[in-house]
PDB file of N, CA and C in Angstrom:
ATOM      1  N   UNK A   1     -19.166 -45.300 -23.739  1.00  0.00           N
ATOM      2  CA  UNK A   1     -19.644 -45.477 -22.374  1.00  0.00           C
ATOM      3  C   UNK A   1     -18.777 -46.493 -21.624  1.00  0.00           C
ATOM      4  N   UNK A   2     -18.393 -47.724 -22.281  1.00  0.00           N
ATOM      5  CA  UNK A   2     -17.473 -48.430 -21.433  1.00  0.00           C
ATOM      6  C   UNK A   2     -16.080 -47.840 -21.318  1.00  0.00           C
ATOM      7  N   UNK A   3     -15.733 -47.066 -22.407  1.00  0.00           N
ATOM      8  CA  UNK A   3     -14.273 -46.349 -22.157  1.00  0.00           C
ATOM      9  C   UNK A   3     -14.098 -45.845 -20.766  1.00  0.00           C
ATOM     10  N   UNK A   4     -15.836 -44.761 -20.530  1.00  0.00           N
ATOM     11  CA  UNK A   4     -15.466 -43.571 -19.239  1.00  0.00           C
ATOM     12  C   UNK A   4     -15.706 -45.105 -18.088  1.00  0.00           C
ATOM     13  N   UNK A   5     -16.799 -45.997 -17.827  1.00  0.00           N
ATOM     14  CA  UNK A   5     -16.715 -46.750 -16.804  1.00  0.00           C
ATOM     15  C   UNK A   5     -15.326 -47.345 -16.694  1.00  0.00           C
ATOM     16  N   UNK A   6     -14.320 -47.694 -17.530  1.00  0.00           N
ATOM     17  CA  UNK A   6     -13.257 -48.420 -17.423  1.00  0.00           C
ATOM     18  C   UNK A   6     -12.171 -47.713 -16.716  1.00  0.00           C
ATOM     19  N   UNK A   7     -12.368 -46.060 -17.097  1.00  0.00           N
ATOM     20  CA  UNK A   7     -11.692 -44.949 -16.714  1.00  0.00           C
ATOM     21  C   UNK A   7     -12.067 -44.764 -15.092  1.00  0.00           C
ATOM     22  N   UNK A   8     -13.183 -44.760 -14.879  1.00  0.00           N
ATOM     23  CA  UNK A   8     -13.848 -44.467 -13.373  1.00  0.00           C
ATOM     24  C   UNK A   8     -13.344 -45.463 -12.690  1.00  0.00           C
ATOM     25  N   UNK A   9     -13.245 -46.732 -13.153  1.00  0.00           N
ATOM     26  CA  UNK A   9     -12.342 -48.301 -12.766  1.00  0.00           C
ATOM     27  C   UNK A   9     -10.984 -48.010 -12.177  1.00  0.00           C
ATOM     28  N   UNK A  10     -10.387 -47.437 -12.945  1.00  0.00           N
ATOM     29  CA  UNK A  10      -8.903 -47.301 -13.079  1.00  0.00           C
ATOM     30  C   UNK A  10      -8.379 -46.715 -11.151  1.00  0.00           C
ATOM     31  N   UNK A  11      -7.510 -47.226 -10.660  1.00  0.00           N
ATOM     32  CA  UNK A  11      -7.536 -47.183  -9.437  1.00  0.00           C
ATOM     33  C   UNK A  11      -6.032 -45.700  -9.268  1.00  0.00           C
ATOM     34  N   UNK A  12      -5.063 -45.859 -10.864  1.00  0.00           N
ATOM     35  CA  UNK A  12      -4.391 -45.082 -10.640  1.00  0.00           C
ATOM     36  C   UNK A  12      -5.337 -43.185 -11.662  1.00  0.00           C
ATOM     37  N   UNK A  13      -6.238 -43.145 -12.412  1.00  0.00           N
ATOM     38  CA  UNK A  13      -6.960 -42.055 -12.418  1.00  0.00           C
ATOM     39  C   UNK A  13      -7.615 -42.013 -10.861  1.00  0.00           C
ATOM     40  N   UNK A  14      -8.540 -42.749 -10.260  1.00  0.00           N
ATOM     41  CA  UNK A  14      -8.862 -42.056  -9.696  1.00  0.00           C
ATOM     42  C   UNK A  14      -8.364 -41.731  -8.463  1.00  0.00           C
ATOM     43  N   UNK A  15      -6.924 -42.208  -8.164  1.00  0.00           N
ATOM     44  CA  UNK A  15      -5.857 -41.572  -7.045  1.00  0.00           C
ATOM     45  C   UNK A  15      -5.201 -40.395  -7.470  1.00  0.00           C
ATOM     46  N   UNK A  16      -5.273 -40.244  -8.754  1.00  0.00           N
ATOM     47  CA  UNK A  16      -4.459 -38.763  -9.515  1.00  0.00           C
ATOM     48  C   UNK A  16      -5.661 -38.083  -9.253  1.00  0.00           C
ATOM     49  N   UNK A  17      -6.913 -38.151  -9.582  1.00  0.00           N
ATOM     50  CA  UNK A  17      -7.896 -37.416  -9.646  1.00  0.00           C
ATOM     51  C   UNK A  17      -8.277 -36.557  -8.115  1.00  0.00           C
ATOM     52  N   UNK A  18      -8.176 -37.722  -6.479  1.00  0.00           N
ATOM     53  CA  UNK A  18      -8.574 -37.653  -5.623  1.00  0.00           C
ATOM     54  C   UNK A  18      -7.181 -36.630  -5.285  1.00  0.00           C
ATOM     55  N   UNK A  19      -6.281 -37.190  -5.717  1.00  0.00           N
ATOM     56  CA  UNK A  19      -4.563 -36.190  -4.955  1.00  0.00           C
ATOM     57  C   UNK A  19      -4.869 -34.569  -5.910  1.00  0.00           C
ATOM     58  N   UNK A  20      -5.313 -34.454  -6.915  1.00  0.00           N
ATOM     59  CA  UNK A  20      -5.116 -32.977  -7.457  1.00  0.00           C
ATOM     60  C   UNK A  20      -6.797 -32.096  -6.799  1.00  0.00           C
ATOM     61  N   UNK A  21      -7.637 -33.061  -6.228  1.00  0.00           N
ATOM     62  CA  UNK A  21      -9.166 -32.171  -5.688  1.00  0.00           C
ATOM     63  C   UNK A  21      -8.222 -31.799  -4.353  1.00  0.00           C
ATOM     64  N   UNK A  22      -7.913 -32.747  -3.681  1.00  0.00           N
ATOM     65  CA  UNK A  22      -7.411 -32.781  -2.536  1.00  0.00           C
ATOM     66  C   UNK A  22      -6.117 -31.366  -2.505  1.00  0.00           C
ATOM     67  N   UNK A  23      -5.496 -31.550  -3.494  1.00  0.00           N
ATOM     68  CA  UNK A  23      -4.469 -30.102  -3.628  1.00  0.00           C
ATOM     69  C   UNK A  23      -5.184 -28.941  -4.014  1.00  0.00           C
ATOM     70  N   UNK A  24      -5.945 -28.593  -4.625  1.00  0.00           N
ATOM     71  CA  UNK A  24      -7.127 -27.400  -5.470  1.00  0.00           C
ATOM     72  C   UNK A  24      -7.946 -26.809  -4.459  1.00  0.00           C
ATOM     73  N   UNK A  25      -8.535 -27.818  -3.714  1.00  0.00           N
ATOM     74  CA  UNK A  25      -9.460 -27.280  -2.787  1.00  0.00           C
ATOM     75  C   UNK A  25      -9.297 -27.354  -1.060  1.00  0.00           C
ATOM     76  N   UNK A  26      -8.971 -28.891  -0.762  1.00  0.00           N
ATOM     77  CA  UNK A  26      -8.656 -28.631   0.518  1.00  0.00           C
ATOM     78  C   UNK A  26      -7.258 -28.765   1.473  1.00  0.00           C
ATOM     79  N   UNK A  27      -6.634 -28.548   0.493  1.00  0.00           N
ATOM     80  CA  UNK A  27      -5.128 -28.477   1.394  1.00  0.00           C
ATOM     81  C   UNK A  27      -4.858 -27.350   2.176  1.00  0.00           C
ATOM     82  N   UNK A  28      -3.439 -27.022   2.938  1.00  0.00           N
ATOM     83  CA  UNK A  28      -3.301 -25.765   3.631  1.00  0.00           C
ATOM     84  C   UNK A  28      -3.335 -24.889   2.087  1.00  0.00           C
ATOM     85  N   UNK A  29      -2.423 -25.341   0.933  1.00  0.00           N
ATOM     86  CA  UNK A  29      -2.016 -24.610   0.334  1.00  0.00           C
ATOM     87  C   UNK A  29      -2.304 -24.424  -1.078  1.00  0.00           C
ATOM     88  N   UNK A  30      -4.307 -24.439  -0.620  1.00  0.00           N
ATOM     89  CA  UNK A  30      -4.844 -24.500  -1.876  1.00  0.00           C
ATOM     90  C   UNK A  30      -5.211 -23.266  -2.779  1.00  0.00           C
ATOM     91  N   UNK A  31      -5.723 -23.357  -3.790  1.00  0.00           N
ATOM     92  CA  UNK A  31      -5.701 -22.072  -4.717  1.00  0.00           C
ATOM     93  C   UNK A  31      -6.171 -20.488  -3.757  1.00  0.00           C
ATOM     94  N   UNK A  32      -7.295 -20.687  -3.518  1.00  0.00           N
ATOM     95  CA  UNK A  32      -7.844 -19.424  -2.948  1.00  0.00           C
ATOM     96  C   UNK A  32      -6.326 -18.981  -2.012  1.00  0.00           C
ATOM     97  N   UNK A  33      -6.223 -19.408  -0.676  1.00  0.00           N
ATOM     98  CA  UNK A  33      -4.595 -19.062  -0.314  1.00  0.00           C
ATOM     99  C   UNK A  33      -3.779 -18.643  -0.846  1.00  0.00           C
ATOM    100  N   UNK A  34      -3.406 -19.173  -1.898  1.00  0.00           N
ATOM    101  CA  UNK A  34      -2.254 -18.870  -2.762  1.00  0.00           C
ATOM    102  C   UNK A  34      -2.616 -17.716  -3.377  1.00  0.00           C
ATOM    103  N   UNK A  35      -3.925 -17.504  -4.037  1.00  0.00           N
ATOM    104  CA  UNK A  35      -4.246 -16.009  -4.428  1.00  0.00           C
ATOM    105  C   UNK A  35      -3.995 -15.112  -3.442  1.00  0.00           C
ATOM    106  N   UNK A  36      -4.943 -15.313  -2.028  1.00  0.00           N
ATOM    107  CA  UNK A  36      -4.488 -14.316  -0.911  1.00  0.00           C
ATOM    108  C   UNK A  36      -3.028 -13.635  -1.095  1.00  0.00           C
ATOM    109  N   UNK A  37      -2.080 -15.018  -1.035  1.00  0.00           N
ATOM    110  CA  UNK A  37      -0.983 -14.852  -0.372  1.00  0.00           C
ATOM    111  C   UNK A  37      -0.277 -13.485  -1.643  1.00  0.00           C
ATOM    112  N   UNK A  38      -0.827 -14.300  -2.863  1.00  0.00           N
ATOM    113  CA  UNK A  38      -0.054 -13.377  -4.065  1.00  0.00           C
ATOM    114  C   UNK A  38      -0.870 -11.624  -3.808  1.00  0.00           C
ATOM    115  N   UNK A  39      -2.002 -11.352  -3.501  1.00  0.00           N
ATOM    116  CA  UNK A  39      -2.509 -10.291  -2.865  1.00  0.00           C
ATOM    117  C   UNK A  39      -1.779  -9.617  -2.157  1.00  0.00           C
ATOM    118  N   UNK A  40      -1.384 -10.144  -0.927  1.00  0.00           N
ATOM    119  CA  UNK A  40      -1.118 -10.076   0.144  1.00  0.00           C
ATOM    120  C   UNK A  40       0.623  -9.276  -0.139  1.00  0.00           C
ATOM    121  N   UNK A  41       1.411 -10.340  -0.809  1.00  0.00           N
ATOM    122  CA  UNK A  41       2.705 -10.116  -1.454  1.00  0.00           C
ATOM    123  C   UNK A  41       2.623  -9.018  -2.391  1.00  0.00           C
ATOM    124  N   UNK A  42       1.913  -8.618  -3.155  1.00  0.00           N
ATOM    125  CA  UNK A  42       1.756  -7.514  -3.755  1.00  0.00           C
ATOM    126  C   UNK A  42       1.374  -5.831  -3.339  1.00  0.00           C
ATOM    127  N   UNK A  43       0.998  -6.239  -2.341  1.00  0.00           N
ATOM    128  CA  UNK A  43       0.121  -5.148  -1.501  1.00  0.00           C
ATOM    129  C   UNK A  43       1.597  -4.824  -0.661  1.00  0.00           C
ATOM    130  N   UNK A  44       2.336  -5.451   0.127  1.00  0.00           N
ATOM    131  CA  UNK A  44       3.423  -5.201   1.171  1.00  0.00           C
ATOM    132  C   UNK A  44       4.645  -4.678   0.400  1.00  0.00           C
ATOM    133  N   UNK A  45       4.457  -5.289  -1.137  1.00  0.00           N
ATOM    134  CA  UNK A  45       5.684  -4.608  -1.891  1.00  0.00           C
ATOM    135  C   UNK A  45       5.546  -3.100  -2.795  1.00  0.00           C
ATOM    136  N   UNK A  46       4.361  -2.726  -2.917  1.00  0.00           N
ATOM    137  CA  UNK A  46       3.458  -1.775  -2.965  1.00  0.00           C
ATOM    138  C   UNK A  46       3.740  -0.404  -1.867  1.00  0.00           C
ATOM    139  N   UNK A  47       3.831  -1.229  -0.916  1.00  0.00           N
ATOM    140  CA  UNK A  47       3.504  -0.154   0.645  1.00  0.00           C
ATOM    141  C   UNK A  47       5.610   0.219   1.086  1.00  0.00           C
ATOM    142  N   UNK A  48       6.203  -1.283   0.589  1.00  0.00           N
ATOM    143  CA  UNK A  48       7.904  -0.984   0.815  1.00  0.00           C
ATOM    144  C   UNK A  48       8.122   0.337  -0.409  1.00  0.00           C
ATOM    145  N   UNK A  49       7.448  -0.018  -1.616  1.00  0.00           N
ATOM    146  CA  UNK A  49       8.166   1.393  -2.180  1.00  0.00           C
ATOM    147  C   UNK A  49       7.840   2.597  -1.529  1.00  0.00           C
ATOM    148  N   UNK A  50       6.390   2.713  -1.443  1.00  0.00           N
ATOM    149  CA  UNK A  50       5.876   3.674  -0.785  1.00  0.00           C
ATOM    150  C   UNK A  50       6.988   4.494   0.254  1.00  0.00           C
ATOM    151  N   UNK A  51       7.493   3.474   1.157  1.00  0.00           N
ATOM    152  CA  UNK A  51       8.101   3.915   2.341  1.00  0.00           C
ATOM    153  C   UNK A  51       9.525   4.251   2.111  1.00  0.00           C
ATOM    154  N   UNK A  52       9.917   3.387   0.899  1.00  0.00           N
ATOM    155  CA  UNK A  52      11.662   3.478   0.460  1.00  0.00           C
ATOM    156  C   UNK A  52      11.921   5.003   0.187  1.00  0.00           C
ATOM    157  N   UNK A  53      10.389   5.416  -0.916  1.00  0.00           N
ATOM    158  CA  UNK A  53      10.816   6.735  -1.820  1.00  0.00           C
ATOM    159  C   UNK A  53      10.505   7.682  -0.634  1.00  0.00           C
ATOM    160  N   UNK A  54       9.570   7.320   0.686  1.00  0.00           N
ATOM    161  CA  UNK A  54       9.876   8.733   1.971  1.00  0.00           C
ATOM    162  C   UNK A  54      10.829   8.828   2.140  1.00  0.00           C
ATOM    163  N   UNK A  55      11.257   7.398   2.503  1.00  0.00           N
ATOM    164  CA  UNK A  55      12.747   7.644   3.330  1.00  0.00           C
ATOM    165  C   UNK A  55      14.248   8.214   2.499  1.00  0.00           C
ATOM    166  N   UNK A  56      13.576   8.289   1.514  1.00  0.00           N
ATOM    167  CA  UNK A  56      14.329   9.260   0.382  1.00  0.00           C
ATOM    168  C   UNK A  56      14.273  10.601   0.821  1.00  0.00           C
ATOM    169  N   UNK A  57      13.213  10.952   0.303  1.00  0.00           N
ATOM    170  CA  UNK A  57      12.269  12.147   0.221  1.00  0.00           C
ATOM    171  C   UNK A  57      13.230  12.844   1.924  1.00  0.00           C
ATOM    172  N   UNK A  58      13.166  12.455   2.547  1.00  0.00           N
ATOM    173  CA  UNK A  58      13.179  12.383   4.254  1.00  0.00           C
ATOM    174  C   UNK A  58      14.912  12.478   4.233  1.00  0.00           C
ATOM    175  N   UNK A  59      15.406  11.678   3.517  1.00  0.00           N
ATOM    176  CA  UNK A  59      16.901  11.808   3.933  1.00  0.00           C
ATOM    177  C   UNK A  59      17.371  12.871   2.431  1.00  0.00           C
ATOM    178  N   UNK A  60      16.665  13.183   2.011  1.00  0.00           N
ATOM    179  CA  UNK A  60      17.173  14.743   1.069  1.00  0.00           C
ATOM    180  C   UNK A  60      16.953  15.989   1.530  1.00  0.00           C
ATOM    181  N   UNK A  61      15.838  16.061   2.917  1.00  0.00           N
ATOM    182  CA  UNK A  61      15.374  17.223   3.524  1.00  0.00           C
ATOM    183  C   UNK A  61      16.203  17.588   4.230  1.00  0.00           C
ATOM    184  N   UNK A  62      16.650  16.457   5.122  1.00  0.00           N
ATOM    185  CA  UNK A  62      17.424  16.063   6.240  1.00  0.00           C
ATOM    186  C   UNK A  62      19.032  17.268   5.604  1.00  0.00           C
ATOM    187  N   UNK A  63      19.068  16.378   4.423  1.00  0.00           N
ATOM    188  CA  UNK A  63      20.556  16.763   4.047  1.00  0.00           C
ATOM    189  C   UNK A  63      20.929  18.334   4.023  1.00  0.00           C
ATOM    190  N   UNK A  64      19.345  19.066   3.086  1.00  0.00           N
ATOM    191  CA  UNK A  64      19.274  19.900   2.419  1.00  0.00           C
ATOM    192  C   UNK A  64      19.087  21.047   3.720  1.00  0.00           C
ATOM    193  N   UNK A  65      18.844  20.401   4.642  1.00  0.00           N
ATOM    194  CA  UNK A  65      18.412  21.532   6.115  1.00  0.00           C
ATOM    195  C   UNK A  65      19.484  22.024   6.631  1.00  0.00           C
ATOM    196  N   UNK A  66      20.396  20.706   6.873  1.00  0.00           N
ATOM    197  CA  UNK A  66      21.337  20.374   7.846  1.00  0.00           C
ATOM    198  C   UNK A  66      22.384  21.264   7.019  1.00  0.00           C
ATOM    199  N   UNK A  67      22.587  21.650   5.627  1.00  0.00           N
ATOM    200  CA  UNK A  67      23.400  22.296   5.037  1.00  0.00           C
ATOM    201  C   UNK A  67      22.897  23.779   4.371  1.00  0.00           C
ATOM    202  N   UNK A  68      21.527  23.859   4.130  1.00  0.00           N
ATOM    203  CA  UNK A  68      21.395  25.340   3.820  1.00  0.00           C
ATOM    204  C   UNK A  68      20.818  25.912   4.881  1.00  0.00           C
ATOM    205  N   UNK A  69      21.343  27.308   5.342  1.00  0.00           N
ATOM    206  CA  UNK A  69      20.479  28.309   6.662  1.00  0.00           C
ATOM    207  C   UNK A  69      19.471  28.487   6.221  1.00  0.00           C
ATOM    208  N   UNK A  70      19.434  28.812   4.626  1.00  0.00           N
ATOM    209  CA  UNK A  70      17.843  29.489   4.485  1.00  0.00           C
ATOM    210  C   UNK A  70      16.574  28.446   4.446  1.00  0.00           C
ATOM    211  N   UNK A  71      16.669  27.717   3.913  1.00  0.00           N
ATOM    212  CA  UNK A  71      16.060  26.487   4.005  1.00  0.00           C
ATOM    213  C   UNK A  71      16.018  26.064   5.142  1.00  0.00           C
ATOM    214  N   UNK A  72      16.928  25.963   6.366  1.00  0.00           N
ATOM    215  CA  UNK A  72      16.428  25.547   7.531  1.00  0.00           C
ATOM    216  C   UNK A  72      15.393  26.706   8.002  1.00  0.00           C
ATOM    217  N   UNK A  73      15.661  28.403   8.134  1.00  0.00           N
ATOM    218  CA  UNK A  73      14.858  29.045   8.286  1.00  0.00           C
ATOM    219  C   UNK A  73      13.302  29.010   8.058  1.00  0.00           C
ATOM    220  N   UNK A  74      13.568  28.351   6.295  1.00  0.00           N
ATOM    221  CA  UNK A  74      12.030  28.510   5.809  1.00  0.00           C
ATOM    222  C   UNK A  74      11.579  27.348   6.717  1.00  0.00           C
ATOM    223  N   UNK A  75      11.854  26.473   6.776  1.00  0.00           N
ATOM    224  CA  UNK A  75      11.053  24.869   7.198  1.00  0.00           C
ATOM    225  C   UNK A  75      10.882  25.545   8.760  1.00  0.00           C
ATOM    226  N   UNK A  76      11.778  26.267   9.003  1.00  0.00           N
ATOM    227  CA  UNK A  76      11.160  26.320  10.475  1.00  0.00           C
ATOM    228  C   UNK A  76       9.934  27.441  10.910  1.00  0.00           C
ATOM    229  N   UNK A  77       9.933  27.753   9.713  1.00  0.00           N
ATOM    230  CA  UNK A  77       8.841  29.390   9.928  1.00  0.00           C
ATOM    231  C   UNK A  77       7.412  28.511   9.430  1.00  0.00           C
ATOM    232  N   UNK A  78       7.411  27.656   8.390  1.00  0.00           N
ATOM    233  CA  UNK A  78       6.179  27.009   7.895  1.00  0.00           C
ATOM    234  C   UNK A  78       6.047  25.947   8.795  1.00  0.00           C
ATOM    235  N   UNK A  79       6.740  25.180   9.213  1.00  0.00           N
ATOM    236  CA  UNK A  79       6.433  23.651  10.134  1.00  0.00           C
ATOM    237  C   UNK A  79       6.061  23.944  11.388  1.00  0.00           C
ATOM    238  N   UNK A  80       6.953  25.087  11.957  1.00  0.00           N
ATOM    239  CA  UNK A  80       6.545  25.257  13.365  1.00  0.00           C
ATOM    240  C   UNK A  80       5.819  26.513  13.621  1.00  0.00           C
ATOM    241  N   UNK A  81       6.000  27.633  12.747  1.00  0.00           N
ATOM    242  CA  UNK A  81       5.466  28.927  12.924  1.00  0.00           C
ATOM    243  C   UNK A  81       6.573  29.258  13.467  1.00  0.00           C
ATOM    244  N   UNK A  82       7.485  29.271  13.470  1.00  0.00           N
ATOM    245  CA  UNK A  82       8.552  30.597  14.288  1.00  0.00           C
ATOM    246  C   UNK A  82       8.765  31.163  13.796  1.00  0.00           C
ATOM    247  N   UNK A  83       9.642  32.533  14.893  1.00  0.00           N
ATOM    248  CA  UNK A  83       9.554  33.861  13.984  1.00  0.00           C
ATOM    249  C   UNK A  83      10.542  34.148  14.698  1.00  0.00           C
ATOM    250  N   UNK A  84      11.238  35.672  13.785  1.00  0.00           N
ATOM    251  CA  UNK A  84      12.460  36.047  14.738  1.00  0.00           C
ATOM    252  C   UNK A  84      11.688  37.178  15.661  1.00  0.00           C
ATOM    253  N   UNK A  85      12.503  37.980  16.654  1.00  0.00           N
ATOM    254  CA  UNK A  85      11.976  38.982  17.457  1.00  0.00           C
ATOM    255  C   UNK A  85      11.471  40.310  16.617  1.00  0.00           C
ATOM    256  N   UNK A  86      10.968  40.906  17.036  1.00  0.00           N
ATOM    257  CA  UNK A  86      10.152  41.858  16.582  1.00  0.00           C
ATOM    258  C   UNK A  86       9.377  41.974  15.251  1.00  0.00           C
ATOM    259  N   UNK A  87       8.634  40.468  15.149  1.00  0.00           N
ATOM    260  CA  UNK A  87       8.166  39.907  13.713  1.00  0.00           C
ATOM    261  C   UNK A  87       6.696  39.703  14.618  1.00  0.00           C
ATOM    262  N   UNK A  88       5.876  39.883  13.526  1.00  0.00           N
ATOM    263  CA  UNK A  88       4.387  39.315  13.880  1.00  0.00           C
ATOM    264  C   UNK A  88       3.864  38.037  13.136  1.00  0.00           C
ATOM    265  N   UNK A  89       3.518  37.268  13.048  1.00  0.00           N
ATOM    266  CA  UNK A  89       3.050  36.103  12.210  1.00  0.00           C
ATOM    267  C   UNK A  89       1.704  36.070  12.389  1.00  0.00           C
ATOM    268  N   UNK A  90       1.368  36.254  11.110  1.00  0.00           N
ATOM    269  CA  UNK A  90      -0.241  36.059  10.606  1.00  0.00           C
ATOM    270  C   UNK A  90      -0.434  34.589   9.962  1.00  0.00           C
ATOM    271  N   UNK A  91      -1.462  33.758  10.212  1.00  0.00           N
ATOM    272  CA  UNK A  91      -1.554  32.651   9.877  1.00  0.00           C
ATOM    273  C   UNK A  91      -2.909  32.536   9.113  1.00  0.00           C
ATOM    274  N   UNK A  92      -3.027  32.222   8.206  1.00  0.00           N
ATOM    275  CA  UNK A  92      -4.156  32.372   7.678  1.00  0.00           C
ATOM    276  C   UNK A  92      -4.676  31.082   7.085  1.00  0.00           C
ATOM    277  N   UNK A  93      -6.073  30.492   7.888  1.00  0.00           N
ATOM    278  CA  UNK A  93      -6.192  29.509   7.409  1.00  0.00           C
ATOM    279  C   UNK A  93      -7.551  29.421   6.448  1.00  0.00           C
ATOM    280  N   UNK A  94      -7.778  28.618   5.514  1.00  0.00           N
ATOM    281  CA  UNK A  94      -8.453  29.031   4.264  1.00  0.00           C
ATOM    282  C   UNK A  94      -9.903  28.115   4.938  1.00  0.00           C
ATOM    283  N   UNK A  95     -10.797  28.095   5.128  1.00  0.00           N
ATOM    284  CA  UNK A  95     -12.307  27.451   5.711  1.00  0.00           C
ATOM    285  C   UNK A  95     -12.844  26.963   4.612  1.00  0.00           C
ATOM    286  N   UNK A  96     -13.508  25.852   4.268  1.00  0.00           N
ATOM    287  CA  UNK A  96     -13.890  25.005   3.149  1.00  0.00           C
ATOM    288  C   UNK A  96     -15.434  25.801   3.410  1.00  0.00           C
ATOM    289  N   UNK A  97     -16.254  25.734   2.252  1.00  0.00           N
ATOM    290  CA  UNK A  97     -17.118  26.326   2.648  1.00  0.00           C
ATOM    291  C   UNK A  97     -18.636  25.304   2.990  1.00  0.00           C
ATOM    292  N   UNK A  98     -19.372  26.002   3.508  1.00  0.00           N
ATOM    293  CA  UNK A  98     -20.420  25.421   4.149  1.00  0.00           C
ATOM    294  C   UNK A  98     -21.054  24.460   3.441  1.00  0.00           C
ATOM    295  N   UNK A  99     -21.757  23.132   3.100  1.00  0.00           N
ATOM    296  CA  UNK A  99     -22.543  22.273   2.033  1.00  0.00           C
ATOM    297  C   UNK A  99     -23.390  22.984   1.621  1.00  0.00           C
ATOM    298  N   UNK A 100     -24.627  24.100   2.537  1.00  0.00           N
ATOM    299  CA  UNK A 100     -25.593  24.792   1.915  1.00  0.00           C
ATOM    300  C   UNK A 100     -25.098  25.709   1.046  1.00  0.00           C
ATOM    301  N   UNK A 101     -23.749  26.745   0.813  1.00  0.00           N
ATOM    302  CA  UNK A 101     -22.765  27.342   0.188  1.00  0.00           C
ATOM    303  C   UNK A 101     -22.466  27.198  -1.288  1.00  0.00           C
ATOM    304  N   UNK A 102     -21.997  25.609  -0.843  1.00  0.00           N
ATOM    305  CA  UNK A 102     -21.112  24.982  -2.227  1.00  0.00           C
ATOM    306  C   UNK A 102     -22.418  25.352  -3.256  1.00  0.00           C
ATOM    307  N   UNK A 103     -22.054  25.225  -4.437  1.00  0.00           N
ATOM    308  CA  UNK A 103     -23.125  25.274  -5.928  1.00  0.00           C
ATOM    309  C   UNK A 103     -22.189  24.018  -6.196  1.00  0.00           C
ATOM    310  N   UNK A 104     -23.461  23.753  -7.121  1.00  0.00           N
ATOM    311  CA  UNK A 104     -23.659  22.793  -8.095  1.00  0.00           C
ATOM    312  C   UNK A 104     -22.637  22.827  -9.712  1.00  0.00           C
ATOM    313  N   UNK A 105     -22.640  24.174  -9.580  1.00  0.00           N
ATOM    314  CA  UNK A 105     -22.172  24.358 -11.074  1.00  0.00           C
ATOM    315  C   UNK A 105     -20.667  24.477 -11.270  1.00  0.00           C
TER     316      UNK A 105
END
């Protein structure tokens, strides 16, 4: 018991003690923050791949259009619906069915 009162005494514990509450809890750049921030940093580097592998995806279409006719043909008959002259285009779109419809099983 006199050890911890001598300890509670001690003027350099309890300035280490008051400087690490003071960093933990109420600084700008205390724990909870720093979790955010590591959240936060994880989530944006998450969303850059996301966007790197379109802009892949996007500059292989690009390539693959710009150099094959038929492939530009197809992308343009499915993306836009065009057609050449004396062609009919049927579009057929598939209807999800009604909730009273759906089964269970």
């Amino acid at each position: 018991m006199n050890r911890l009162i001598s300890l509670l005494r001690n003027k350099y514990f309890l300035s280490a003690t008051a400087f690490v509450a003071w960093m933990l809890f109420f600084d700008r750049n205390d724990l909870m923050s720093q979790y955010d921030y590591r959240t936060e940093v994880n989530k944006l580097q998450a969303e850059k791949e996301f966007y790197i592998k379109e802009t892949e995806k996007a500059e292989r279409d690009l390539d693959e259009l710009s150099t094959n006719k038929d492939k530009l043909e197809k992308f343009a008959r499915e993306k836009y619906l065009m057609k050449k002259e004396n062609e009919d285009v049927f579009v057929i779109i598939k209807e999800e069915p009604k909730e009273e419809e759906k089964s269970f099983f």
